[in-house]
C-alpha atoms as a PDB file:
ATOM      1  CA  UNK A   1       0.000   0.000   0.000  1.00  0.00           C
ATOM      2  CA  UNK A   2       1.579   3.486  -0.957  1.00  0.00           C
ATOM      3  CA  UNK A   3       1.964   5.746   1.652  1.00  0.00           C
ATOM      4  CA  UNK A   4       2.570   9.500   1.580  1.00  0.00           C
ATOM      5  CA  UNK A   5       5.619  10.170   3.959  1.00  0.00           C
ATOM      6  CA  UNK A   6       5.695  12.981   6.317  1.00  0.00           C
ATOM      7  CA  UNK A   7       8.633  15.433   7.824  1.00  0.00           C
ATOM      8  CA  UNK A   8       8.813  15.509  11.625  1.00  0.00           C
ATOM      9  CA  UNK A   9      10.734  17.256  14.503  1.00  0.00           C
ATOM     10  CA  UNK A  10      12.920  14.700  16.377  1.00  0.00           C
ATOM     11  CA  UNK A  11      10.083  12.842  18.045  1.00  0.00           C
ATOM     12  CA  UNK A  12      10.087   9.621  20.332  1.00  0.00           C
ATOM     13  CA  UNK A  13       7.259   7.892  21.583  1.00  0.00           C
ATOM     14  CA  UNK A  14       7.255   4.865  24.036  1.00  0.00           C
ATOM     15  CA  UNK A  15       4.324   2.920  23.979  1.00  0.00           C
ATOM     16  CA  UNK A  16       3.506  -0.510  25.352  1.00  0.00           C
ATOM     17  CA  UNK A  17       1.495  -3.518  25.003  1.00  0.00           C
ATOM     18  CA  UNK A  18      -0.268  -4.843  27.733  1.00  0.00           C
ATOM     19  CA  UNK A  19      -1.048  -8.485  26.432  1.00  0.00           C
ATOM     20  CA  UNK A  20      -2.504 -10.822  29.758  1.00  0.00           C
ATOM     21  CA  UNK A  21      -0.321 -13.855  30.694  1.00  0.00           C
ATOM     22  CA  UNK A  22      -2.777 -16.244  29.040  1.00  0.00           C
ATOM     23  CA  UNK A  23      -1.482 -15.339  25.899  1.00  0.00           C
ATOM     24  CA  UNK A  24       2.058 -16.028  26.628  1.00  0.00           C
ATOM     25  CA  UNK A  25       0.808 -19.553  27.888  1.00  0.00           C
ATOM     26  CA  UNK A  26      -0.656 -19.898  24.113  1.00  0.00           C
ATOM     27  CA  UNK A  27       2.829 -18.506  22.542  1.00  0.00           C
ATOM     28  CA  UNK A  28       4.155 -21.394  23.952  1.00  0.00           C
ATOM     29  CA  UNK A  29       2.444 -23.916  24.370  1.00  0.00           C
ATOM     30  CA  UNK A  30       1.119 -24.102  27.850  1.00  0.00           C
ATOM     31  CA  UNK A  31      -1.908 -25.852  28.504  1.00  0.00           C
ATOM     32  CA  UNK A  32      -3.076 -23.867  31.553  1.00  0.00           C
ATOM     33  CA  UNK A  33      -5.793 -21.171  32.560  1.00  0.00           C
ATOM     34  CA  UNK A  34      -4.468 -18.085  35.528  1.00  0.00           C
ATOM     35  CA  UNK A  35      -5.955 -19.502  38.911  1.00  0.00           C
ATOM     36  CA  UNK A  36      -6.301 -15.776  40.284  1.00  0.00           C
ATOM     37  CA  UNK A  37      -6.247 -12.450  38.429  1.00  0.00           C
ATOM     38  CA  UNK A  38      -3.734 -11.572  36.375  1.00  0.00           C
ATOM     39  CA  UNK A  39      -0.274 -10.470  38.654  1.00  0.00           C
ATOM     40  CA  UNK A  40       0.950  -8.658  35.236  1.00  0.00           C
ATOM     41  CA  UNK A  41      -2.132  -6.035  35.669  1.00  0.00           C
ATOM     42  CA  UNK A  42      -1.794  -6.117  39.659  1.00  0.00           C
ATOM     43  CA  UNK A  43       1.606  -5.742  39.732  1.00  0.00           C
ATOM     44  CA  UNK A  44       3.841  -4.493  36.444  1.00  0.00           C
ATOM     45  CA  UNK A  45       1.253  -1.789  35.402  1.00  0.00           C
ATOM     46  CA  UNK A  46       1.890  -0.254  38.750  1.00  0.00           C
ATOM     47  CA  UNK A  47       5.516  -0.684  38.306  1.00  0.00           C
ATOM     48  CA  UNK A  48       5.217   0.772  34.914  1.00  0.00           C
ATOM     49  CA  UNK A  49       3.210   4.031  36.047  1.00  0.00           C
ATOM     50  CA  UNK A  50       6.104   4.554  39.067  1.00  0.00           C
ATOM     51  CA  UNK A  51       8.922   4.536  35.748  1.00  0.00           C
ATOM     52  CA  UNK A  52       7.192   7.050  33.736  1.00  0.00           C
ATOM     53  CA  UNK A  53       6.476   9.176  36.687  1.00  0.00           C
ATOM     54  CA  UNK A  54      10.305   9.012  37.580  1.00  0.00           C
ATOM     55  CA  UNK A  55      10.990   9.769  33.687  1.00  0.00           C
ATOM     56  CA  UNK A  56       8.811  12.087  33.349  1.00  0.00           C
ATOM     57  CA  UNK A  57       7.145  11.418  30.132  1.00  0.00           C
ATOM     58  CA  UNK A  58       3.540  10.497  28.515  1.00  0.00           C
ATOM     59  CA  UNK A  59       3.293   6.568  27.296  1.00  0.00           C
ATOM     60  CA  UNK A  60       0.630   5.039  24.857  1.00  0.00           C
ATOM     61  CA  UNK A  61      -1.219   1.928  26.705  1.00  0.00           C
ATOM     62  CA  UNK A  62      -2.154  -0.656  23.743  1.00  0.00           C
ATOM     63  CA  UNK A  63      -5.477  -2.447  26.123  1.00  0.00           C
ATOM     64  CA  UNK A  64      -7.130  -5.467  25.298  1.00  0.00           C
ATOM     65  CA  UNK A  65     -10.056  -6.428  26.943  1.00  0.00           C
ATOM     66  CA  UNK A  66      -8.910 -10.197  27.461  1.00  0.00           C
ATOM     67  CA  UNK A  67      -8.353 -11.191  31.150  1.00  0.00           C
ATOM     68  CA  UNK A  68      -9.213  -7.859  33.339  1.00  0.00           C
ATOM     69  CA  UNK A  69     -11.442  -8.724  36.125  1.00  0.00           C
ATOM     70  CA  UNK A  70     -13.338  -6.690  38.767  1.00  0.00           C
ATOM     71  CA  UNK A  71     -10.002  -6.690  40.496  1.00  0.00           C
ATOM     72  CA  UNK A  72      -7.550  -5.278  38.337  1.00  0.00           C
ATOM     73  CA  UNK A  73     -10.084  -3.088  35.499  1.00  0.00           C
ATOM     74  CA  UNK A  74      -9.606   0.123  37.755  1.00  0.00           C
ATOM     75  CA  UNK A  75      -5.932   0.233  36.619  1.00  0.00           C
ATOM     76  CA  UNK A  76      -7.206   1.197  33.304  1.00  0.00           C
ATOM     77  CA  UNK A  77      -8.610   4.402  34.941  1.00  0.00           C
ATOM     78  CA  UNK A  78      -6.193   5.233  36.732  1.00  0.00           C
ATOM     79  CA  UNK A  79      -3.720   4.769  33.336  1.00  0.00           C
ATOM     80  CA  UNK A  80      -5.906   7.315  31.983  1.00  0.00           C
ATOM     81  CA  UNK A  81      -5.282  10.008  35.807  1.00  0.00           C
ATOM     82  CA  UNK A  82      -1.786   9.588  34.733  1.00  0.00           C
ATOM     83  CA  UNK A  83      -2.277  11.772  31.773  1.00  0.00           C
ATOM     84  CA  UNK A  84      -1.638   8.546  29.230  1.00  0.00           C
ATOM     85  CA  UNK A  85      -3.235   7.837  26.344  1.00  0.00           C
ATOM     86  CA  UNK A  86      -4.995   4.171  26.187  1.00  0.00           C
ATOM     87  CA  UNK A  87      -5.401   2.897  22.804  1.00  0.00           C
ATOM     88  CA  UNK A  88      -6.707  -0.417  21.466  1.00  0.00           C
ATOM     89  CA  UNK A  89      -5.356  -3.612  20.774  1.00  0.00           C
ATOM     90  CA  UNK A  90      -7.888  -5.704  19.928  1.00  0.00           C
ATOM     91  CA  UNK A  91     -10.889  -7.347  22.302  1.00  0.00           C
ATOM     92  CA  UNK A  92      -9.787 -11.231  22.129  1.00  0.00           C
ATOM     93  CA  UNK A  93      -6.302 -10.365  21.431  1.00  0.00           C
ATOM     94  CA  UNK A  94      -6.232 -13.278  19.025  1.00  0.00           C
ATOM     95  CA  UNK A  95      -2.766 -13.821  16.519  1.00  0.00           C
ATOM     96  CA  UNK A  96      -5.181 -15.143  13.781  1.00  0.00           C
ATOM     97  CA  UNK A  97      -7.312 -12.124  13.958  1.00  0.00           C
ATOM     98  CA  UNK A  98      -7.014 -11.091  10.275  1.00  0.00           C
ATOM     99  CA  UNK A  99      -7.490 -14.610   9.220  1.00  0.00           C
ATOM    100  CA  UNK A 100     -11.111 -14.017  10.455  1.00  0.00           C
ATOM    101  CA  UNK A 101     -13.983 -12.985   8.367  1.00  0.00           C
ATOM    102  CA  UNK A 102     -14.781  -9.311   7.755  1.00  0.00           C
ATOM    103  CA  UNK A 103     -17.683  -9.552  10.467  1.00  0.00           C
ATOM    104  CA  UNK A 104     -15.855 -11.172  13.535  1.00  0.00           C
ATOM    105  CA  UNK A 105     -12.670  -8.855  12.668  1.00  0.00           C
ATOM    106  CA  UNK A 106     -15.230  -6.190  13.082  1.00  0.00           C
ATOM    107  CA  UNK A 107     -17.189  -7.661  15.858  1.00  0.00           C
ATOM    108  CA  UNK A 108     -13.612  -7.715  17.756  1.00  0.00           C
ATOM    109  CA  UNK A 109     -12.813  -4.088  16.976  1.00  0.00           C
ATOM    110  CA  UNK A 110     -16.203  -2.309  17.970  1.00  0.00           C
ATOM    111  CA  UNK A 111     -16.540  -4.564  21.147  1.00  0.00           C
ATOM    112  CA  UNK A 112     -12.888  -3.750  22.528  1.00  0.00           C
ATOM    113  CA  UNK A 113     -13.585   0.133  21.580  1.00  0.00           C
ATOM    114  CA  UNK A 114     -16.645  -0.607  23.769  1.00  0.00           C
ATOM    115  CA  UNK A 115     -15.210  -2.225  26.599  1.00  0.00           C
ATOM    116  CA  UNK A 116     -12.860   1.121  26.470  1.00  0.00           C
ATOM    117  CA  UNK A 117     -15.521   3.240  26.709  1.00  0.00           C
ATOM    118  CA  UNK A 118     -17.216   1.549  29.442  1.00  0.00           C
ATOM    119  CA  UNK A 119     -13.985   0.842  31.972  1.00  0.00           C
ATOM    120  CA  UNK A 120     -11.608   3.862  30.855  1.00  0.00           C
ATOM    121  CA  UNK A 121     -14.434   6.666  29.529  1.00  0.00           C
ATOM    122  CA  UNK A 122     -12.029   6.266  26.184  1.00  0.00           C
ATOM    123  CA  UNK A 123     -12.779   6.633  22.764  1.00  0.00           C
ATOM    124  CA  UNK A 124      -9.672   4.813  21.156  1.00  0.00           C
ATOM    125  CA  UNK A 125      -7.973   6.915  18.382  1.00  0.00           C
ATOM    126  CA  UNK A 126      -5.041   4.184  17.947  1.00  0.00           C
ATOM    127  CA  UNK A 127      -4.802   0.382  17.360  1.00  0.00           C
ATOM    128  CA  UNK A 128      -2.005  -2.144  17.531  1.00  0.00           C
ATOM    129  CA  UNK A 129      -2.874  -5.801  16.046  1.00  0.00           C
ATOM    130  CA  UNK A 130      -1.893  -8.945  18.187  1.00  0.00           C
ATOM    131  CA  UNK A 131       1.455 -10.285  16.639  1.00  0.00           C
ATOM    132  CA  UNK A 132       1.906  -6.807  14.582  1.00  0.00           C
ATOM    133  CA  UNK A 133      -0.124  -8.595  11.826  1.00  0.00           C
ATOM    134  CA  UNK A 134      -2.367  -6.340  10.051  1.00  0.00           C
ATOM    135  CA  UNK A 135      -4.018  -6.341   6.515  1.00  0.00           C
ATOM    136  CA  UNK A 136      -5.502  -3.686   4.529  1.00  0.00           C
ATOM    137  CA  UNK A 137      -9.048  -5.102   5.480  1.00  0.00           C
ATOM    138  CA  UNK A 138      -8.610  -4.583   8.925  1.00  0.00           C
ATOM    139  CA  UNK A 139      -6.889  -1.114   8.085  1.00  0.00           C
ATOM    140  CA  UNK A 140     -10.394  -0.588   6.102  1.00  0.00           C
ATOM    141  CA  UNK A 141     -12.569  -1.755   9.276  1.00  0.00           C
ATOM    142  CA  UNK A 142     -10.787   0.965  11.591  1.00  0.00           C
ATOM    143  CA  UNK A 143     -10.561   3.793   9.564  1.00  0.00           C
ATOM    144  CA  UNK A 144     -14.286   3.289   9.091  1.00  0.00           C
ATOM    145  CA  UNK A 145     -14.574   2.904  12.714  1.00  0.00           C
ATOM    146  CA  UNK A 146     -13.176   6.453  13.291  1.00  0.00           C
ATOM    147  CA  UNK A 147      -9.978   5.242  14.421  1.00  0.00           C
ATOM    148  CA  UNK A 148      -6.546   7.782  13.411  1.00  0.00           C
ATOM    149  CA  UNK A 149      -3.665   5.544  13.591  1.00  0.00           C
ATOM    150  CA  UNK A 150      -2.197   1.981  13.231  1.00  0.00           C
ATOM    151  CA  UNK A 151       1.324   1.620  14.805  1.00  0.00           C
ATOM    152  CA  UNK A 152       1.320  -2.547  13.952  1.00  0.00           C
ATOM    153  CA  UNK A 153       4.130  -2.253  11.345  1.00  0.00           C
ATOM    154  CA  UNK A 154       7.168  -3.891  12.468  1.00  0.00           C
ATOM    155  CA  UNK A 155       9.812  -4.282   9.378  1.00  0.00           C
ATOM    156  CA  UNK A 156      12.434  -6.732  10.917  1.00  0.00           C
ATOM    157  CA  UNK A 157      13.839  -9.913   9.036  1.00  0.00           C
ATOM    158  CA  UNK A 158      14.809 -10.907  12.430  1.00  0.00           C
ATOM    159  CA  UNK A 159      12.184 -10.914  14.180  1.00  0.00           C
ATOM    160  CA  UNK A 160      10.081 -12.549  10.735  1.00  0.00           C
ATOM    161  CA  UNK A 161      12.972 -14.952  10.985  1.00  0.00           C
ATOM    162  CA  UNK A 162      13.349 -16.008  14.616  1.00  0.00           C
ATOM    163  CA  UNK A 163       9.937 -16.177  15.151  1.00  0.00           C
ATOM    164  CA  UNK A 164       9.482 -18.772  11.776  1.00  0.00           C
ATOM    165  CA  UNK A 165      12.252 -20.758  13.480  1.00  0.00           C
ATOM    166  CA  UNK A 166      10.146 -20.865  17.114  1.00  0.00           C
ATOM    167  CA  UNK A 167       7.045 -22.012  15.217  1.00  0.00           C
ATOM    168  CA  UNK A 168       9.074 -24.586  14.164  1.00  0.00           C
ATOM    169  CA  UNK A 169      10.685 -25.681  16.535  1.00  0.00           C
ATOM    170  CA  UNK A 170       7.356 -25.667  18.696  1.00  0.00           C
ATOM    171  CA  UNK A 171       6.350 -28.402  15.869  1.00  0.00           C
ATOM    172  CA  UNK A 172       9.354 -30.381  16.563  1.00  0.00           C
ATOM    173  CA  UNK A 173       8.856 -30.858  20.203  1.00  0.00           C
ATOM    174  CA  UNK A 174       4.985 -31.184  19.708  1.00  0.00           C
ATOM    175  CA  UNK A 175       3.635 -28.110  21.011  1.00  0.00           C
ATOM    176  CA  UNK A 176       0.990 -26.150  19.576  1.00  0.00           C
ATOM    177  CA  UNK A 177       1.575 -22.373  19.144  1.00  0.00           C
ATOM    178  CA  UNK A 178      -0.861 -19.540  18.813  1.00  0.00           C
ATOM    179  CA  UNK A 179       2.077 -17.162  17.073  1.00  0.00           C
ATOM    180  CA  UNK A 180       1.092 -16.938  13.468  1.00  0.00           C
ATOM    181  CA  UNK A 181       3.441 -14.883  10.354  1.00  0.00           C
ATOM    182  CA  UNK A 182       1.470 -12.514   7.972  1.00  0.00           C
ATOM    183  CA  UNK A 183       3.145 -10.193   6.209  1.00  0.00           C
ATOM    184  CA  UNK A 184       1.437  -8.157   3.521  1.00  0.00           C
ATOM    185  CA  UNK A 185       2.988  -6.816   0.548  1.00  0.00           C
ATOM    186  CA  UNK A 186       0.648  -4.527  -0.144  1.00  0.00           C
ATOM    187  CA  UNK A 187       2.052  -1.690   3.454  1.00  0.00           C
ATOM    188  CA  UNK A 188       5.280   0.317   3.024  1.00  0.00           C
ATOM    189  CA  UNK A 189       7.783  -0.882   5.512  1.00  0.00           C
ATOM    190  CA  UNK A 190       9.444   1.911   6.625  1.00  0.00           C
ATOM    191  CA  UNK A 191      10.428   3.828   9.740  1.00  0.00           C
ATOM    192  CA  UNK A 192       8.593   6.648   8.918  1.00  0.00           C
ATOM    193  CA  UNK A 193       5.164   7.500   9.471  1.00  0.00           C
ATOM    194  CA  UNK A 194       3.076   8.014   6.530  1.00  0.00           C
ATOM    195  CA  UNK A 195      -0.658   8.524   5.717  1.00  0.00           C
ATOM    196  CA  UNK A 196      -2.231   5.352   4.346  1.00  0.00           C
ATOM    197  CA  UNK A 197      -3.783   6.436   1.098  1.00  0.00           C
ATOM    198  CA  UNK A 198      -6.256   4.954  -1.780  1.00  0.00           C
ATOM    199  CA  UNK A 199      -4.034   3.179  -4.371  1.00  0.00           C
ATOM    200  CA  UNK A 200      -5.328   1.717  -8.184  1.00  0.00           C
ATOM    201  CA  UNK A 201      -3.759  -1.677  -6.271  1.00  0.00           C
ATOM    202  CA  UNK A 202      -5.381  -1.555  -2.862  1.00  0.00           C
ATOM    203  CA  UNK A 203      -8.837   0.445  -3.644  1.00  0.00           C
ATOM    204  CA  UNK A 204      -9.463   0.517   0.124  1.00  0.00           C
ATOM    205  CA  UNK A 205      -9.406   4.425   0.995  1.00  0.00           C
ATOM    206  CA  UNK A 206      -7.682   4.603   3.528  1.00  0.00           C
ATOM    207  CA  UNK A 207      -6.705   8.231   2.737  1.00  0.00           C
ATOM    208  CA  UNK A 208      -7.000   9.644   6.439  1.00  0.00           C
ATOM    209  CA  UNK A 209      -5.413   6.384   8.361  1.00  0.00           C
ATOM    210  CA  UNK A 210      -1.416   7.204   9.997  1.00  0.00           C
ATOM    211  CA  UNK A 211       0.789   4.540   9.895  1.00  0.00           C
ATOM    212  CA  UNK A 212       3.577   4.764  13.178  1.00  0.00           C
ATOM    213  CA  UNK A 213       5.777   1.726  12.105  1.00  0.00           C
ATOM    214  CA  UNK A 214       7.439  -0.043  15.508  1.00  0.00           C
ATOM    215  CA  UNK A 215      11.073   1.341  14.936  1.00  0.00           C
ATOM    216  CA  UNK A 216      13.937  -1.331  14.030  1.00  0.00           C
ATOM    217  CA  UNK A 217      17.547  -0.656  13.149  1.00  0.00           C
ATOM    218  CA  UNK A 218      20.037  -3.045  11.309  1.00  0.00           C
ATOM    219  CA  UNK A 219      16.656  -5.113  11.326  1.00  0.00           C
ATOM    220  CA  UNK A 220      17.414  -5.069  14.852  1.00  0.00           C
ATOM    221  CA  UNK A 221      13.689  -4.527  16.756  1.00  0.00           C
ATOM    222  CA  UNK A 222      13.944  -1.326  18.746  1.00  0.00           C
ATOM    223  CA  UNK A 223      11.829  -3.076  21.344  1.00  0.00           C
ATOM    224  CA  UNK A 224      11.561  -3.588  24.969  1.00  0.00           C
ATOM    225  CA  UNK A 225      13.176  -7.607  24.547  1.00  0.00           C
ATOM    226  CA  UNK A 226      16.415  -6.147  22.398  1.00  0.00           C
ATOM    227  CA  UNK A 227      16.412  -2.929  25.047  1.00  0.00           C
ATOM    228  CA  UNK A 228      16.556  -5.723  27.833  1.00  0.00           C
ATOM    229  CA  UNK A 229      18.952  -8.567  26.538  1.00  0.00           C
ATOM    230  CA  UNK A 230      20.944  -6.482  24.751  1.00  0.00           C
ATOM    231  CA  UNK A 231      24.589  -5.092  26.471  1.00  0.00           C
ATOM    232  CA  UNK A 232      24.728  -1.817  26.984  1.00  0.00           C
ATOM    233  CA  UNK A 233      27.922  -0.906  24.285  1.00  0.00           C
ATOM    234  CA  UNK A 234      25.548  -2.384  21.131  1.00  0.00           C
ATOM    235  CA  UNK A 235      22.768  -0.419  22.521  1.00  0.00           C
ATOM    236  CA  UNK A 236      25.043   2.512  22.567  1.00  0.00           C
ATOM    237  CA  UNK A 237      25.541   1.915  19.045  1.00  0.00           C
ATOM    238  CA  UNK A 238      22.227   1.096  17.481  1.00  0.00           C
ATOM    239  CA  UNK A 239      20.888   5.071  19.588  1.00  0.00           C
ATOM    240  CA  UNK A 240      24.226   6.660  17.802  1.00  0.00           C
ATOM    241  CA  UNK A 241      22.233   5.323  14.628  1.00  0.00           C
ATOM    242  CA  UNK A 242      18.912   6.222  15.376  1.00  0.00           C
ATOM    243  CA  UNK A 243      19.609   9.284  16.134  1.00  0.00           C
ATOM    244  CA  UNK A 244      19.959  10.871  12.392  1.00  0.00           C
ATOM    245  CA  UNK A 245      16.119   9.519  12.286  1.00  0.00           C
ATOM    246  CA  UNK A 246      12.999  11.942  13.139  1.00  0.00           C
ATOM    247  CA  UNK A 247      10.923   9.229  14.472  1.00  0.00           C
ATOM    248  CA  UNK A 248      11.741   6.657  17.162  1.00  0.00           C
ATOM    249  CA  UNK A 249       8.708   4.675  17.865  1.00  0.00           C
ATOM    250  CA  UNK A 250       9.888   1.816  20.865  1.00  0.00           C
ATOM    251  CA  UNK A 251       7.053  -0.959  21.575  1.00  0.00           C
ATOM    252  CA  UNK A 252       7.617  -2.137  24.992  1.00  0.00           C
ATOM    253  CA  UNK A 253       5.091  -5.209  26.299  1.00  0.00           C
ATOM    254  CA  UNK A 254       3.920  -5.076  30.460  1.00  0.00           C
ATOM    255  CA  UNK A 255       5.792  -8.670  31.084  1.00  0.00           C
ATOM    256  CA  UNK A 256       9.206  -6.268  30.201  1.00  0.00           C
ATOM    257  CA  UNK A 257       8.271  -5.006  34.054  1.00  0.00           C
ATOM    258  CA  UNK A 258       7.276  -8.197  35.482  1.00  0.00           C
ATOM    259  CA  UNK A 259       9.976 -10.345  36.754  1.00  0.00           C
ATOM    260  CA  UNK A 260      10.093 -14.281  38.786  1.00  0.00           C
ATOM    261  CA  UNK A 261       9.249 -12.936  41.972  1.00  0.00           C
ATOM    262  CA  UNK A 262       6.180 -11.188  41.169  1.00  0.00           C
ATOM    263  CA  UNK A 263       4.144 -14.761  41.510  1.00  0.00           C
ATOM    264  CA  UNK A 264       4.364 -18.392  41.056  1.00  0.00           C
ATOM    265  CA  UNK A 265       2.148 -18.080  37.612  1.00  0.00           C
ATOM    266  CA  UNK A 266       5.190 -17.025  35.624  1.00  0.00           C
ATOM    267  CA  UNK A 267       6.558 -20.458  36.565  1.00  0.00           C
ATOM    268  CA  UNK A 268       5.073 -22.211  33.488  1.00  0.00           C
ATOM    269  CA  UNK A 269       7.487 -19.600  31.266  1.00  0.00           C
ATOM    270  CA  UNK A 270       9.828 -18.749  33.607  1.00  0.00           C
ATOM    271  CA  UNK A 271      12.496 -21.083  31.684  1.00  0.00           C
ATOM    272  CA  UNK A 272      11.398 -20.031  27.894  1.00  0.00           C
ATOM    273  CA  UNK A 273      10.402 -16.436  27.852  1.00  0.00           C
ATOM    274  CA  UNK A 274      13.341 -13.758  27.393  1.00  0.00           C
ATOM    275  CA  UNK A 275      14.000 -11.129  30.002  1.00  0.00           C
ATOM    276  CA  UNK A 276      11.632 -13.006  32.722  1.00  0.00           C
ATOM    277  CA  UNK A 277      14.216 -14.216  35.159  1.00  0.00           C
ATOM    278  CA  UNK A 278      16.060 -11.146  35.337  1.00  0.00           C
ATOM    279  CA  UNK A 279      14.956  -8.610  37.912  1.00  0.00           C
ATOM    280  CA  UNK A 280      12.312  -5.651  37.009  1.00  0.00           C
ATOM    281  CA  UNK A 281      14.771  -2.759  38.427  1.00  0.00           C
ATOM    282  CA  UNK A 282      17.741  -4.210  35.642  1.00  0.00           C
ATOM    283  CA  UNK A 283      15.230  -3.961  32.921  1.00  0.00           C
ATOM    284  CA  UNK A 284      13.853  -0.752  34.409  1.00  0.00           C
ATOM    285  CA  UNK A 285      17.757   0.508  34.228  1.00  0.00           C
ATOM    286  CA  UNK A 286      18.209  -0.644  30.191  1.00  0.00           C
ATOM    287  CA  UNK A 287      14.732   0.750  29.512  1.00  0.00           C
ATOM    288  CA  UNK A 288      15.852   4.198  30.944  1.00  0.00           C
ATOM    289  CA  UNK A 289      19.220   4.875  29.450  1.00  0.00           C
ATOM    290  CA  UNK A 290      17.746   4.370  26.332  1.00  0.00           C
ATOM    291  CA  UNK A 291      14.934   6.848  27.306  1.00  0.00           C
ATOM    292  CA  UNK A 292      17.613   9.448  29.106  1.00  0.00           C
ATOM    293  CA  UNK A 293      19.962   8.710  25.758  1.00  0.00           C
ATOM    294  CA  UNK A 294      17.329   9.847  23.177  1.00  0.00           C
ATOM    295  CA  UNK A 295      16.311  12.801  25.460  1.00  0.00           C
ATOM    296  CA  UNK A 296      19.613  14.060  25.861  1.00  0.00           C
ATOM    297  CA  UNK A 297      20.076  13.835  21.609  1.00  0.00           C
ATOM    298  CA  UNK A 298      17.034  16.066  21.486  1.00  0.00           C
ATOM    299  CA  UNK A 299      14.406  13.491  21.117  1.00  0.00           C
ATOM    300  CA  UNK A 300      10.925  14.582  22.886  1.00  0.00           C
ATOM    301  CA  UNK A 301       8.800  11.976  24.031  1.00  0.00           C
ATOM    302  CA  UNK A 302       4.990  11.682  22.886  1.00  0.00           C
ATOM    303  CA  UNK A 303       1.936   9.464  23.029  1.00  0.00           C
ATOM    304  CA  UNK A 304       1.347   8.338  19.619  1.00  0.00           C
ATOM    305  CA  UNK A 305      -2.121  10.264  19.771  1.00  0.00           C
ATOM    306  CA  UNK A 306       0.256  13.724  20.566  1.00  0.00           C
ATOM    307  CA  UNK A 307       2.002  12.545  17.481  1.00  0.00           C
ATOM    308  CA  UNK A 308      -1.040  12.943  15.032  1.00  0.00           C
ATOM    309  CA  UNK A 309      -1.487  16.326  15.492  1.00  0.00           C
ATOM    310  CA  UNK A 310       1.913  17.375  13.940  1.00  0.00           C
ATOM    311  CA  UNK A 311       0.266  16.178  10.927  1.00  0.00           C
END
């Protein structure tokens, strides 16, 4: 799909996921339903509030409906005190969600803008797609549902790559995965954010739709994983590259602030998922001299909703 690029200050956003355990236990393979609510809303959204406080800077909160209870649904509120924007990412928070018909991919938007409405008093301008995999149908569905931005674009060979080689390795060893690949030809895969626009190829109108691709570097993904496992001199290095860019857009996911000894649920994953056994403040620490590099570069920090209206 041809996009119309667009000329921006030096602007950063840092914007996370928060994706409920259960769907870490379907990444992988783990047969198992969460016994109590889920300790990554009761205890790393918390943990994430405290680090932007102490940063001083404005995230974007990708929600999905899946797994909040009674229990943990007023953290969604008090996201939204903070000053943050919440923004949607999906209602089931399903991998094959494009693979669905037109009505249940639409049935899934509408009743996780709802669910926003009704917990957060939010009208979502901004969606993320489970898995980053989006098609110009869904694209279609959301700019018709009045959304004004997609950030699900994540151009990485890497990542593509590593995560072909998990699905089959999950194959080998006889585990079912819910991680799908899609990739469609028909986005631009670039770093910069660009209006979505009607093509003689596409047909879909998408004229007023923003695309905020998830930044990568060296196909390296700029996210909260490579932030965390990644030693500090390469890091260094990949922000001394980044920085002749306008637009740093770094996906982070709630588990990056969850750690072992937050409760005995992670157990199932503590031995396969990257970053979980080391401790929240060390990822806290990688997360924030990437955040204090960028700053001190001249890189200001906005939700992805503050980043529409430079347009």
């Amino acid at each position: 799909m041809e996009g119309t690029d667009v000329s921006l200050p030096k602007i950063a956003s840092l914007n996370i996921d928060v994706d409920p355990l259960v769907s870490y236990y379907e990444i992988y393979g783990v047969n198992q339903k969460l016994s109590s609510d889920d300790p990554l809303y009761l205890k790393a959204i918390p943990r994430f509030l405290k680090f932007l406080k102490r940063l001083d800077i404005k995230s974007t909160f990708f929600i999905t409906a899946r797994s909040f209870s009674e229990n943990t649904i007023s953290m969604l509120k008090e996201i939204k005190r903070e000053g943050h924007e919440i923004a949607s990412h999906s209602f089931s928070h399903d991998y094959h969600l494009i693979l669905n018909s037109h009505e249940k991919i639409k049935k899934d938007i509408e009743e996780n803008f709802s669910f926003l409405q009704n917990a957060a008093d939010e009208n979502p301008i901004g969606f993320r797609a489970p898995g980053y995999n989006i098609s110009k149908e869904l694209l279609t569905i959301l700019r018709q549902a009045g959304y004004r931005y997609d950030s699900s674009l994540l151009h990485s060979r890497t990542y593509l790559y590593g995560k072909a080689f998990f699905i089959a390795l999950q194959k080998i060893i006889g585990k079912e995965t819910a991680s799908v690949i899609y990739k469609n030809p028909d986005l631009d895969y670039t770093y910069k954010p660009y209006r979505i626009r009607k093509t003689k190829k596409t047909n879909d109108n998408n004229a007023e739709l923003i695309e905020f691709p998830i930044t990568s570097v060296f196909s390296i993904p700029f996210i909260g994983t490579s932030i965390i496992l990644l030693p500090r001199f390469i890091l260094k290095f990949l922000i001394s590259q980044l920085q002749r860019r306008e637009f740093i857009n770094i996906e982070l996911h709630i588990i990056d602030f969850a750690d072992a000894t937050d409760s005995h649920l992670f157990e199932p994953i503590l031995k396969i998922h990257p970053g979980l056994r080391i401790p929240s403040s060390k990822k806290e620490e990688s997360i924030s001299y990437v955040v204090t590099a960028l700053k001190q570069k001249g890189y200001s920090f906005k939700t992805l909703a503050e980043c529409t209206e430079l347009f």
